[in-house]
Protein backbone atom coordinates (compact mmCIF):
# COMPACT_ATOMS: atom_id res chain seq x y z
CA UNK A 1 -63.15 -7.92 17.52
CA UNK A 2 -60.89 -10.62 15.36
CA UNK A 3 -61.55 -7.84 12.61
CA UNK A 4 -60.38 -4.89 14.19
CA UNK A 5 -57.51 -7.42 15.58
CA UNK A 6 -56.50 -8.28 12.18
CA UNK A 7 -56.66 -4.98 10.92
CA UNK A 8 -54.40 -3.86 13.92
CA UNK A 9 -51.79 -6.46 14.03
CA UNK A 10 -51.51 -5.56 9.66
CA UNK A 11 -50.92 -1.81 10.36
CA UNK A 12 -48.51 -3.06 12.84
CA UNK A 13 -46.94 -5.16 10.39
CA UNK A 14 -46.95 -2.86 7.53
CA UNK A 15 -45.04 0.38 9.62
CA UNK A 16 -42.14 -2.36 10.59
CA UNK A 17 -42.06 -2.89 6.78
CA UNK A 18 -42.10 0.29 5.93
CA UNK A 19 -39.52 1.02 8.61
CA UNK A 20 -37.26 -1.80 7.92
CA UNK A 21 -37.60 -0.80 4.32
CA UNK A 22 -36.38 3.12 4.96
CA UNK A 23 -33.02 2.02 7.07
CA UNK A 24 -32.12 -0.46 4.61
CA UNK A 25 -32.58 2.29 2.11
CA UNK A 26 -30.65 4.71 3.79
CA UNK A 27 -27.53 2.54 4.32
CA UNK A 28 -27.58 2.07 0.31
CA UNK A 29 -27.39 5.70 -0.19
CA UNK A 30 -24.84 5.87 2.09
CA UNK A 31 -22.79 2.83 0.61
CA UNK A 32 -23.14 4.48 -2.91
CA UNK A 33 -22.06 7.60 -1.67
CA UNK A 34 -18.79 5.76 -0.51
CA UNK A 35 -18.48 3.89 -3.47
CA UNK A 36 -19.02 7.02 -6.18
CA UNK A 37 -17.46 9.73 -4.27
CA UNK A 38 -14.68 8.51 -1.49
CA UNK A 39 -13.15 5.65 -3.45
CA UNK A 40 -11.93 8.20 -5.84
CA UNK A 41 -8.69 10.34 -5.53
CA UNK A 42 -11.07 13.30 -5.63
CA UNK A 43 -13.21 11.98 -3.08
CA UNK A 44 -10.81 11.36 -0.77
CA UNK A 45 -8.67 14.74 -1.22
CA UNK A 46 -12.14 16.09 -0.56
CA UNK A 47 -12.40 15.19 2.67
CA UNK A 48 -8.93 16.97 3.54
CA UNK A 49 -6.71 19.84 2.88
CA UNK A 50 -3.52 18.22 3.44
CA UNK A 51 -2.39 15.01 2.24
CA UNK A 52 -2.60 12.01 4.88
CA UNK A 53 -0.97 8.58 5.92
CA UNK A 54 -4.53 6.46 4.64
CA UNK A 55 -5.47 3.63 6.46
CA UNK A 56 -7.95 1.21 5.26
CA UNK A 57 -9.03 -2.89 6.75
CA UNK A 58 -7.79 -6.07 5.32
CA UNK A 59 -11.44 -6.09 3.14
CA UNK A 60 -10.97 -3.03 1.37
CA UNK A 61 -12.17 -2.93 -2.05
CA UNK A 62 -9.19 -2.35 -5.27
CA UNK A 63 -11.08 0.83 -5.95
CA UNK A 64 -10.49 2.33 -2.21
CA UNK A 65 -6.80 1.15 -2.11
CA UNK A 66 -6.55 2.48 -5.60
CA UNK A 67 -7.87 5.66 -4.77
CA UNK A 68 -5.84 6.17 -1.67
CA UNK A 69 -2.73 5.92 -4.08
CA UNK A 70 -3.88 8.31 -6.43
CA UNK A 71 -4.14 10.76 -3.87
CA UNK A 72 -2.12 10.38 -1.48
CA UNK A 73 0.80 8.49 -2.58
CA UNK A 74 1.09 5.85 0.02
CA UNK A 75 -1.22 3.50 1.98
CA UNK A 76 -1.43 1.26 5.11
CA UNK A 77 -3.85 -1.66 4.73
CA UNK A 78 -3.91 -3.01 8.63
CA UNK A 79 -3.81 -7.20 9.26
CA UNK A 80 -3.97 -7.90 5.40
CA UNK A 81 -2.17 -11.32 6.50
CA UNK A 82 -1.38 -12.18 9.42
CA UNK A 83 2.35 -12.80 11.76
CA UNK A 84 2.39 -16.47 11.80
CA UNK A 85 2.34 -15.95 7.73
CA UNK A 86 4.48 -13.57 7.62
CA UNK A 87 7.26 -15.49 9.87
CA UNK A 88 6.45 -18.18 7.50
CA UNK A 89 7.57 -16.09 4.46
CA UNK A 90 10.62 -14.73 6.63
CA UNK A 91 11.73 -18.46 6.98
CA UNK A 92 11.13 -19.06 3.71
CA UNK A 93 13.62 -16.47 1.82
CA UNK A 94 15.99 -16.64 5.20
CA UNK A 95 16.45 -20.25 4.84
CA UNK A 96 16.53 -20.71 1.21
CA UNK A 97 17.40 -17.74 -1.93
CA UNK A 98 19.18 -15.32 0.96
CA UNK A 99 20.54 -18.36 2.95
CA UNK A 100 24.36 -16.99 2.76
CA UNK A 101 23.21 -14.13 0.29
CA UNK A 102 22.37 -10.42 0.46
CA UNK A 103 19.14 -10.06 2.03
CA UNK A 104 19.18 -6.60 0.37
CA UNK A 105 21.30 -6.58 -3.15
CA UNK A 106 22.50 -9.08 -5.21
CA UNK A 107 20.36 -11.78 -7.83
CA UNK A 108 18.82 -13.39 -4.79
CA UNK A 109 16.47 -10.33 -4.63
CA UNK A 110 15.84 -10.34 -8.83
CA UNK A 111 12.55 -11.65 -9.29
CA UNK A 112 13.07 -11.36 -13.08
CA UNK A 113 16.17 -14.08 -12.96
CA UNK A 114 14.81 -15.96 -9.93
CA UNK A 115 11.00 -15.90 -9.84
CA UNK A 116 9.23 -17.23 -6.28
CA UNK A 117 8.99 -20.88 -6.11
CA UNK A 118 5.90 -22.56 -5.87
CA UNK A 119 6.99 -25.33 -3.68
CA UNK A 120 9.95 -23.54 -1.30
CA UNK A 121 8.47 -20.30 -1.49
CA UNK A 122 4.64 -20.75 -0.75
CA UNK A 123 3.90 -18.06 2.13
CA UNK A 124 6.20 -15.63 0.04
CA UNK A 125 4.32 -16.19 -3.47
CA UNK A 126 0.83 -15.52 -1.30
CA UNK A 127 1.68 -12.22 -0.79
CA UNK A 128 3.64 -11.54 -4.17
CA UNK A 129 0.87 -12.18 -5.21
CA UNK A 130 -1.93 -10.76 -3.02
CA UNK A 131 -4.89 -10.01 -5.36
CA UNK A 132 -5.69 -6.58 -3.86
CA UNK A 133 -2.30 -4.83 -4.34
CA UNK A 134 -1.60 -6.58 -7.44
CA UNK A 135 -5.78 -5.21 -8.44
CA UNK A 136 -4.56 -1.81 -6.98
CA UNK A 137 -1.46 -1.41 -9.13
CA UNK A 138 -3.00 -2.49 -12.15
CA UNK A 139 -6.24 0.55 -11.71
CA UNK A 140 -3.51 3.03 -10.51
CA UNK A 141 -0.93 1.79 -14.15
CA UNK A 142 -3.92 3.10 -16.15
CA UNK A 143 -3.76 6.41 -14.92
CA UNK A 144 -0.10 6.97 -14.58
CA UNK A 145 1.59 4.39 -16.46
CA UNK A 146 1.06 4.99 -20.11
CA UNK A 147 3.78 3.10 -22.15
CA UNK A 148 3.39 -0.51 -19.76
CA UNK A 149 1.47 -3.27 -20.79
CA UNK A 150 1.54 -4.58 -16.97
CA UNK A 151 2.76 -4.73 -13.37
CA UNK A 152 5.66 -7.23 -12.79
CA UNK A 153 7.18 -8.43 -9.56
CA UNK A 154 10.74 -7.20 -9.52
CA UNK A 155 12.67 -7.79 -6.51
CA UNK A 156 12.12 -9.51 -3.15
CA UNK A 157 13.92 -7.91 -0.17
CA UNK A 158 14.10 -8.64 3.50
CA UNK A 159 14.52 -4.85 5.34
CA UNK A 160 16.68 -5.65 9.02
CA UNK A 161 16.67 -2.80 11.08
CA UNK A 162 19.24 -3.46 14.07
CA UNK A 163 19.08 -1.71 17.41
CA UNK A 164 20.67 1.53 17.48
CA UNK A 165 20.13 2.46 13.87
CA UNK A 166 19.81 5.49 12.93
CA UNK A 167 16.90 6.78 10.65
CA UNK A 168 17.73 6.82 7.44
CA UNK A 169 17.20 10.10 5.25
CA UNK A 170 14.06 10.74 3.12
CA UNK A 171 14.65 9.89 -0.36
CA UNK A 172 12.52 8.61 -3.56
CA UNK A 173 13.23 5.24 -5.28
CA UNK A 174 14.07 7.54 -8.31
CA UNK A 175 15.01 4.41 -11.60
CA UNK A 176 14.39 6.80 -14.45
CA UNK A 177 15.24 9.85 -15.67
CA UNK A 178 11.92 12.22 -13.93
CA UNK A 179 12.76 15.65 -12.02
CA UNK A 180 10.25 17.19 -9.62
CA UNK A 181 8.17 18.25 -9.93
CA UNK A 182 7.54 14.60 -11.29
CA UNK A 183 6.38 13.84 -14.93
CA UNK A 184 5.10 10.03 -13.74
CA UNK A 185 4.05 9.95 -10.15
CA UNK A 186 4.82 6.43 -10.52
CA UNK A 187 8.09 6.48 -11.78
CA UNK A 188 9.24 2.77 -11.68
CA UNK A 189 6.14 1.18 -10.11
CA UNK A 190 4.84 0.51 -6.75
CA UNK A 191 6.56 -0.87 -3.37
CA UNK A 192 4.83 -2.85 -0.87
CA UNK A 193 6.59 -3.39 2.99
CA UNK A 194 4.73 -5.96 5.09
CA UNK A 195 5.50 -6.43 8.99
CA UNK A 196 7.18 -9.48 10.10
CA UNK A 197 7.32 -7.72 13.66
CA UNK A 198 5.34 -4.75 14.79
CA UNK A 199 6.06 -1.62 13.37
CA UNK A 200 6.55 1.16 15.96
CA UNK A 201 7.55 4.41 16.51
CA UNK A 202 10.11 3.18 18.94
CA UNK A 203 11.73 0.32 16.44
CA UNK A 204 12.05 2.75 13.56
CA UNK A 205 8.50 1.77 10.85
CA UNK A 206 8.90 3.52 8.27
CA UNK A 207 8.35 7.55 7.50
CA UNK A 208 6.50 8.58 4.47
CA UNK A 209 5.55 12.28 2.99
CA UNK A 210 2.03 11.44 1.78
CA UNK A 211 1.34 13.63 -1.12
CA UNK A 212 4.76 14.02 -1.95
CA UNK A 213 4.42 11.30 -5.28
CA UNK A 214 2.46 14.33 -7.34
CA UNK A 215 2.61 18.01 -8.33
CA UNK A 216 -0.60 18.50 -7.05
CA UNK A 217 0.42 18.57 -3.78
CA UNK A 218 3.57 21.39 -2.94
CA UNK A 219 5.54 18.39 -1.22
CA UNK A 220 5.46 17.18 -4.82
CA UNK A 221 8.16 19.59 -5.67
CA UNK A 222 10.18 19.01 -3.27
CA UNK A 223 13.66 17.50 -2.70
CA UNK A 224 14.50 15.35 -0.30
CA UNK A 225 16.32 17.57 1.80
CA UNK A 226 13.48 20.28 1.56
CA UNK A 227 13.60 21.73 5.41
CA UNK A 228 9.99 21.05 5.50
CA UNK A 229 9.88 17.79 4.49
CA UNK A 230 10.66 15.87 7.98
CA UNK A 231 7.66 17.68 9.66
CA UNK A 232 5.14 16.31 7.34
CA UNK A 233 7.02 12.85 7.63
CA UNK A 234 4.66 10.52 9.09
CA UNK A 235 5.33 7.00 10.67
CA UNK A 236 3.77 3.74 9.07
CA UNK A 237 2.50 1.92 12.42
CA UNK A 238 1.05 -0.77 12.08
CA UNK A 239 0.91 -4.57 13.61
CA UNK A 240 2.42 -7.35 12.30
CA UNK A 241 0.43 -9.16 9.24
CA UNK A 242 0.07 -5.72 7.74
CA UNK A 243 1.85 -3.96 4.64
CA UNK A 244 2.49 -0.51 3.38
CA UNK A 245 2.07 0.05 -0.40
CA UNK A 246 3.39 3.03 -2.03
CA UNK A 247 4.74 4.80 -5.06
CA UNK A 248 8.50 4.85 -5.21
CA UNK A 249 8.59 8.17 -5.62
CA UNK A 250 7.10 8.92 -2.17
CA UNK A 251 9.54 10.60 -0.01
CA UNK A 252 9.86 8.19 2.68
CA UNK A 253 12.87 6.85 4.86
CA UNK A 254 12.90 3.87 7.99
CA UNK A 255 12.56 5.46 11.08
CA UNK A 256 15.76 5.40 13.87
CA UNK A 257 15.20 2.04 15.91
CA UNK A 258 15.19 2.71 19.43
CA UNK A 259 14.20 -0.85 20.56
CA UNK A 260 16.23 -3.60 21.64
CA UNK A 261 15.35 -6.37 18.99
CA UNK A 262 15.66 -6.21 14.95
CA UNK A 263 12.94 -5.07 13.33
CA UNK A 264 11.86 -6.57 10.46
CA UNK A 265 9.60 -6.35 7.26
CA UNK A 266 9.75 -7.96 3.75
CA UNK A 267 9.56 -5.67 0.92
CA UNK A 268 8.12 -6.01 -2.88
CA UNK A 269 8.98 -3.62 -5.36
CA UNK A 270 7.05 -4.03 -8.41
CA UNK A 271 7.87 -2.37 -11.69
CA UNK A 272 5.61 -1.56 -14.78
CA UNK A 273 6.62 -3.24 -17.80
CA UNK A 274 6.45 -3.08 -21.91
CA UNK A 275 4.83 -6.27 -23.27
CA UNK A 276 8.13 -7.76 -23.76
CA UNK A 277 8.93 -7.33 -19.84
CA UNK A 278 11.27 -4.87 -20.03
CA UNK A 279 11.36 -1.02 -19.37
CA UNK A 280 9.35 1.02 -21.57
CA UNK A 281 11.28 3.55 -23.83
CA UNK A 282 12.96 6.28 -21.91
CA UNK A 283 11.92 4.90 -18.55
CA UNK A 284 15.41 3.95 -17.30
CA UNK A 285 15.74 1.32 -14.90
């Protein structure tokens, strides 16, 4: 009996093993299948035939916001940080560098002649700096930027939409001298917009027309005033904490604010840069 007990409770053992083993397995194959095929540009314009507003967690991986770039153009990474950090960096630039300045225009924005503070400007440098855009735009400069030795921060601005505004017409951050369809889908670099507030549909977040940063895509060839343009525009939603990074030469716009309070959000632009931190040679500015 303790023989046939012992050889019972081992089989018993040795199929939960075996069992354990096979899901364990099976979520590996699936992780690697994520990791080789949908963190890739072509991975994720696999899984579509039209271009799409991505949305990934605040623990995506460089390679998946990277990838959502490539292919898409733009990308919402949801509570990245979080609203008491972002009111934090609001303070910061509202109370010191734009305290009686241009929260828009102007040197207080010019990273270049007035880099982030370590001491006054701590919640601002934190996400200046944040390690998975700054990893993002430094895969996505290998593929498109050819000529630039690296990202730099370039300007700092605090975007104010009042009550009432109207929504501003598409356009591309267009610095250089490129014609659509584009030559660089990155022209001058990469913008990021975080939310101090939420960003609704009702207090005008942002429009973008994913796909519209690359000839691949038709909206790639468009002008901003293409009549099909607005109906692929989609809005950037997304709670406060999170940010929006895309290539400036996006189509995008801020929606019309139809709440009663400002809406706000604090935007990065970064440019890509020659060794000597300049533009490289027939780049523009």
């Amino acid at each position: 009996r303790l023989e046939l007990a012992f050889l019972l409770s081992y089989s018993v053992r040795m199929y939960i093993a075996a069992l354990v083993f096979g899901i364990v397995l099976a979520i590996g194959v699936q992780l690697w299948g994520r990791n080789s095929s949908a963190f890739t540009a072509a991975g994720l314009i696999g899984q579509s035939s039209e271009a799409r507003l991505h949305r990934v967690g605040p623990t995506a991986t460089i390679d998946e916001v990277a990838a959502a770039l490539e292919a898409f153009g733009v990308v919402v990474i949801e509570n990245r940080s979080s609203a008491d950090h972002l009111a934090a960096a609001y303070a910061e630039l509202k109370d010191g560098r734009m305290s009686g300045a241009s929260a828009r225009f102007g040197d207080a924005i010019d990273l270049f002649k007035n880099p982030i503070d370590d001491v006054r400007e701590k919640a601002v440098k934190t996400l200046a700096e944040d390690p998975l855009i700054l990893g993002a735009a430094e895969k996505v400069r290998l593929v498109h930027g050819a000529g630039s030795a690296r990202c730099a921060g370039w300007e700092v601005r605090l975007l104010m939409i009042s009550p009432g505004t109207e929504a501003l017409p598409l356009h591309r951050d267009v610095a250089d001298l490129s014609k659509v369809p584009l030559e660089r889908p990155l022209q001058w670099g990469l913008n990021a917009i975080w939310a101090i507030d939420n960003f609704t549909s009702d207090n005008g977040a942002t429009r973008f027309v994913p796909g519209s940063h690359a000839a691949r895509w038709p909206q790639g060839s468009w002008k901003p005033d293409h009549t099909d343009a607005e109906g692929l525009a989609l809005q950037a939603t997304m709670p406060a904490g999170s940010v929006v990074v895309y290539y400036a030469s996006v189509l995008h716009g801020s929606g019309e604010n139809r709440a009663e309070a400002i809406r706000n959000g604090l935007n990065f632009n970064y440019a890509y840069v020659d060794a000597q931190g300049g533009r490289p040679a027939g780049w523009g500015w």
